[in-house]
N, C-alpha and C. Protein backbone atom coordinates (compact mmCIF):
# COMPACT_ATOMS: atom_id res chain seq x y z
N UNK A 1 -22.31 -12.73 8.19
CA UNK A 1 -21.64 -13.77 8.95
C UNK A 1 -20.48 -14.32 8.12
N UNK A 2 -19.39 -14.71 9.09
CA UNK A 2 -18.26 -14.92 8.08
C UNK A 2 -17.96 -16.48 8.10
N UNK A 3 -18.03 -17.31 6.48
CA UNK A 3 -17.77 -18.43 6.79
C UNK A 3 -16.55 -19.02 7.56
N UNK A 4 -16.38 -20.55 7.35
CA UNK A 4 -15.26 -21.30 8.24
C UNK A 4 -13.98 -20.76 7.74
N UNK A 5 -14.27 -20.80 6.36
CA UNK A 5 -12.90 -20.52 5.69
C UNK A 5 -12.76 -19.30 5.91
N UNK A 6 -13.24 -18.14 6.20
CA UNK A 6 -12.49 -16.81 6.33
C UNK A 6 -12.15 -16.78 7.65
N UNK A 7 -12.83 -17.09 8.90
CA UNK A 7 -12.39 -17.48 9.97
C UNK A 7 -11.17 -18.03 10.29
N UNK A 8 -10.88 -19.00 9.60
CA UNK A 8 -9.89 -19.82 9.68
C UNK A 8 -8.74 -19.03 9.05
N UNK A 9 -8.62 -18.39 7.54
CA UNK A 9 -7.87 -17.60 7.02
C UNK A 9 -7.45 -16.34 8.59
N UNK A 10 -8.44 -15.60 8.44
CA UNK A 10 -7.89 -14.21 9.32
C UNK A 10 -7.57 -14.93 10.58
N UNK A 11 -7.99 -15.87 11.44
CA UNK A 11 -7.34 -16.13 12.88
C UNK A 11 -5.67 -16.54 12.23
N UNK A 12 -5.69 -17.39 11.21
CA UNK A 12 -4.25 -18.15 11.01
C UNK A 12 -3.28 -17.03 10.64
N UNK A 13 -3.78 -15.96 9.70
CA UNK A 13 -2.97 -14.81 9.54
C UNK A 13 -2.41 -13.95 10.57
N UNK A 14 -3.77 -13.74 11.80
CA UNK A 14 -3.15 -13.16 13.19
C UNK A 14 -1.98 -13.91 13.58
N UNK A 15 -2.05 -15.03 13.96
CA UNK A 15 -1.21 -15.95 14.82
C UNK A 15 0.29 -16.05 14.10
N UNK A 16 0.16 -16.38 12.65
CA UNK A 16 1.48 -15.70 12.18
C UNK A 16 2.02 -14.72 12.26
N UNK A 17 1.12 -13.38 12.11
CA UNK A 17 2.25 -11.95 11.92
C UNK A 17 2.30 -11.58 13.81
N UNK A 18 1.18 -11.52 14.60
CA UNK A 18 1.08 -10.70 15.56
C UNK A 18 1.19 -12.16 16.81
N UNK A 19 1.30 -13.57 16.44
CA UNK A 19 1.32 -14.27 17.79
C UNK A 19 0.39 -14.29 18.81
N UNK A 20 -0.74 -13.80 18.06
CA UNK A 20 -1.83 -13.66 19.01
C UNK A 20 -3.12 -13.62 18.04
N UNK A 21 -4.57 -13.77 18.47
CA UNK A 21 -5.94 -13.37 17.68
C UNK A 21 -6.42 -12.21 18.26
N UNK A 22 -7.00 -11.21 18.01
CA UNK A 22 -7.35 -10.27 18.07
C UNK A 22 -8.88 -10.49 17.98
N UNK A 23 -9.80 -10.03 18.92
CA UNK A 23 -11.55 -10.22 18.43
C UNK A 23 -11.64 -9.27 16.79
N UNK A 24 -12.38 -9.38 16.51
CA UNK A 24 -13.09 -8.34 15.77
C UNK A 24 -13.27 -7.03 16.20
N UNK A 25 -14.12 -7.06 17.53
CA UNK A 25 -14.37 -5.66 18.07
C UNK A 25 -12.78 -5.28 18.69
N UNK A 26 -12.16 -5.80 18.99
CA UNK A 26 -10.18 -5.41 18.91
C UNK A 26 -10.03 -4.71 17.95
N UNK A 27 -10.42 -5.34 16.76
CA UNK A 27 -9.50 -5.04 15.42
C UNK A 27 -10.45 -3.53 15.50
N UNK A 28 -12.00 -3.41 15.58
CA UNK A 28 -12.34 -2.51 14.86
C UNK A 28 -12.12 -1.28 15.90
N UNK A 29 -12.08 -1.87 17.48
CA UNK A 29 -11.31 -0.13 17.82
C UNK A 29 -9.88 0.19 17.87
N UNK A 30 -9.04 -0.81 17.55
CA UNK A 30 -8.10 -0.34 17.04
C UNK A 30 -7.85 0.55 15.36
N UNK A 31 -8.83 0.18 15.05
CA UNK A 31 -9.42 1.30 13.28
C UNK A 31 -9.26 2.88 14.14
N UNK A 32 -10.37 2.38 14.81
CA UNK A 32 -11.05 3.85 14.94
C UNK A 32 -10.49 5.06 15.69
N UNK A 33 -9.27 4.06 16.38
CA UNK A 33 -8.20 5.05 17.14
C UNK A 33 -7.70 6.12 16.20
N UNK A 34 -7.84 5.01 14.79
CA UNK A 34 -6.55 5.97 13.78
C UNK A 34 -7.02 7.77 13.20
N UNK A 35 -6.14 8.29 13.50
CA UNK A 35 -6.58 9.56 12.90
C UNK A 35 -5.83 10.33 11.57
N UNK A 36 -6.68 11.42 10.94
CA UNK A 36 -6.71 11.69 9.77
C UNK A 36 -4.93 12.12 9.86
N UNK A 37 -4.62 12.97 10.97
CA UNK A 37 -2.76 13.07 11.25
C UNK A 37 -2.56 12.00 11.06
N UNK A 38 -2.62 10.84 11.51
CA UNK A 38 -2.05 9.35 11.48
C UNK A 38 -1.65 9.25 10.18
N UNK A 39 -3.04 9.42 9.31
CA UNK A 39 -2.89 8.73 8.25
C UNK A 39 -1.89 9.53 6.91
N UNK A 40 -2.41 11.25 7.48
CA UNK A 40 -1.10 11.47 6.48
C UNK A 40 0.48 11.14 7.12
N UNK A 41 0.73 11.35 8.24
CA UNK A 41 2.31 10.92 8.39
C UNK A 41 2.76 9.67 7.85
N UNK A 42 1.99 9.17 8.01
CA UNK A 42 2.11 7.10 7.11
C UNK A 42 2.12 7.56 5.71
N UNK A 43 1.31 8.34 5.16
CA UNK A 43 1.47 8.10 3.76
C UNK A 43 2.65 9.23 3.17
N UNK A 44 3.09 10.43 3.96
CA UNK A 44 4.10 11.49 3.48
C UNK A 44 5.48 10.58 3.83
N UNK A 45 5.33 9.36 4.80
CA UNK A 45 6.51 8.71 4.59
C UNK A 45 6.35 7.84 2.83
N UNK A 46 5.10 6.87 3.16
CA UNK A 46 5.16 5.53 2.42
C UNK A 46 5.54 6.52 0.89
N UNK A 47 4.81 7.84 0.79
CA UNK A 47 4.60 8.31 -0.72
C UNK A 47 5.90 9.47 -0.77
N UNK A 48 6.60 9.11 -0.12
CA UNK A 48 7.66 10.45 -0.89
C UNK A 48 8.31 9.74 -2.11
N UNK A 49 8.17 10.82 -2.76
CA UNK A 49 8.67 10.99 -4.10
C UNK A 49 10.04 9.93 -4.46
N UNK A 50 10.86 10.58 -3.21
CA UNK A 50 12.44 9.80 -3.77
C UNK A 50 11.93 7.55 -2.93
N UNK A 51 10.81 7.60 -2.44
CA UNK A 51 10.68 6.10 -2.13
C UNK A 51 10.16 5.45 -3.18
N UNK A 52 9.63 6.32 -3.54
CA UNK A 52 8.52 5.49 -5.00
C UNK A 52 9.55 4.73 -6.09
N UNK A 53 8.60 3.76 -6.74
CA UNK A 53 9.37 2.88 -7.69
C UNK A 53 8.00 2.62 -8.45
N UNK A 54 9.22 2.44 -9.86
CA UNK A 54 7.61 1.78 -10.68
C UNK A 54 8.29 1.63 -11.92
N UNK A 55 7.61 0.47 -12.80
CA UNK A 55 8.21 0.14 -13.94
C UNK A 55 7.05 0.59 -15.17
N UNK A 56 7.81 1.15 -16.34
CA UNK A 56 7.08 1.10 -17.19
C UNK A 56 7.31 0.09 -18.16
N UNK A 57 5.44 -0.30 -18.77
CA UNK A 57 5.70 -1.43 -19.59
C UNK A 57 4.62 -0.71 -20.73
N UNK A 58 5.15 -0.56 -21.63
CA UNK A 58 4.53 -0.32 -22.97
C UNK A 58 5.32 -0.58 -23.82
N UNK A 59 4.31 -1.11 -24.98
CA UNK A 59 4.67 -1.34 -26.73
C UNK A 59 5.76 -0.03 -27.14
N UNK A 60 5.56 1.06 -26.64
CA UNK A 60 6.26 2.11 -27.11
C UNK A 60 7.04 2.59 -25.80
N UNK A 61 8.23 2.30 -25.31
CA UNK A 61 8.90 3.07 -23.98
C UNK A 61 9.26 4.35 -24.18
N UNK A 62 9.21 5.41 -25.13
CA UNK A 62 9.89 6.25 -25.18
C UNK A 62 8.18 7.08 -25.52
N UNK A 63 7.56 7.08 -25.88
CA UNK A 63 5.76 7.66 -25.64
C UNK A 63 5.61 7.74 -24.02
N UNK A 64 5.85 7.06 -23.60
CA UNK A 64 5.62 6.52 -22.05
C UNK A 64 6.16 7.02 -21.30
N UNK A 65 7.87 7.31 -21.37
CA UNK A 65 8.49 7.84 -21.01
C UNK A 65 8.36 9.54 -21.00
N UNK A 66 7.97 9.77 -21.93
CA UNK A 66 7.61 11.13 -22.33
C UNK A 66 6.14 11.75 -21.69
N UNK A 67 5.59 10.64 -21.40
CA UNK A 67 3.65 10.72 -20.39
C UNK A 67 4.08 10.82 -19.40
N UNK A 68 5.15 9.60 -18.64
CA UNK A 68 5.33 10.14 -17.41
C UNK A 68 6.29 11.57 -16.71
N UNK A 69 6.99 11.89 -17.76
CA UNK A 69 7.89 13.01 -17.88
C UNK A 69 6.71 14.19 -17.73
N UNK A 70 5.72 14.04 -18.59
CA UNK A 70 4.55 15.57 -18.75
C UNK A 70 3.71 15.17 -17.20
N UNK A 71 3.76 14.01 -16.82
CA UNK A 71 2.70 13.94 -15.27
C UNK A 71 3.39 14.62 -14.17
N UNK A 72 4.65 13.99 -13.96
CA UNK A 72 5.21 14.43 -12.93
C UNK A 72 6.06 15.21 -12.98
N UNK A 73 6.53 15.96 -14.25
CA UNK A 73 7.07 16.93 -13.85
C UNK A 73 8.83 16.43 -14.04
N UNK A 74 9.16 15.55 -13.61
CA UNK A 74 10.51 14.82 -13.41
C UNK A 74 11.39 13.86 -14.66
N UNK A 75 12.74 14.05 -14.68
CA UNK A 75 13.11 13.33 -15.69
C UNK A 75 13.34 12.01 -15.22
N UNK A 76 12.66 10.50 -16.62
CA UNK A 76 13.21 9.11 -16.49
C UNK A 76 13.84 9.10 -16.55
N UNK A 77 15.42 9.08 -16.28
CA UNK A 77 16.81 8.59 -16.43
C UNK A 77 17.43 7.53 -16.67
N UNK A 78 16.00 6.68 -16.71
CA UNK A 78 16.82 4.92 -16.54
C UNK A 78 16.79 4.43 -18.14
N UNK A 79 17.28 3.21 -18.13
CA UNK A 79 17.16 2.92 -19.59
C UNK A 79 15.71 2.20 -20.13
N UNK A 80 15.56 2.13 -21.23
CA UNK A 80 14.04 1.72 -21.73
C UNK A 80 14.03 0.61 -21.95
C-alpha cells in the first residue's frame, strides 16, 4: 500500500507533466503495451554513439583517457 506522501508525490507529478492522473491499472497497461521492438528503437535512438556524452573525472586524465580509448575503440579528442 502506498503512503499519503507517495500518493500525493506521483498524482502531483501526473498533473504537471501529462495534465491529467492516470489510475495505476492505466499506468500498468500502458507498460505492458510496450514491446521488446519498442524498446530497442528508443534505445538505438537514446544510445547512438554520436548522442552520447560523458565527462571524465580522474586523479590521472590521461590513464583514463587511454581506458576509455582501449573500451570503445574511439579516439578522446577533447582536452583533459
Amino acid at each position: 500500500m502506498e503512503s499519503n506522501g507517495n500518493v500525493a508525490d506521483r498524482n502531483g507529478t501526473q498533473l504537471l507533466l501529462l495534465g491529467k492522473i492516470r489510475s495505476i491499472d492505466q499506468t500498468l497497461a500502458r507498460i505492458d503495451k510496450v514491446t521488446a521492438k519498442d524498446v530497442l528503437r528508443v534505445a538505438k535512438d537514446i544510445l547512438a554513439f554520436d548522442k552520447l556524452r560523458m565527462a571524465i573525472v580522474a586523479a590521472d586524465g590521461t590513464n583514463a583517457k587511454l581506458k576509455f580509448e582501449e573500451i570503445t575503440g574511439k579516439s578522446w579528442n577533447k582536452p583533459l
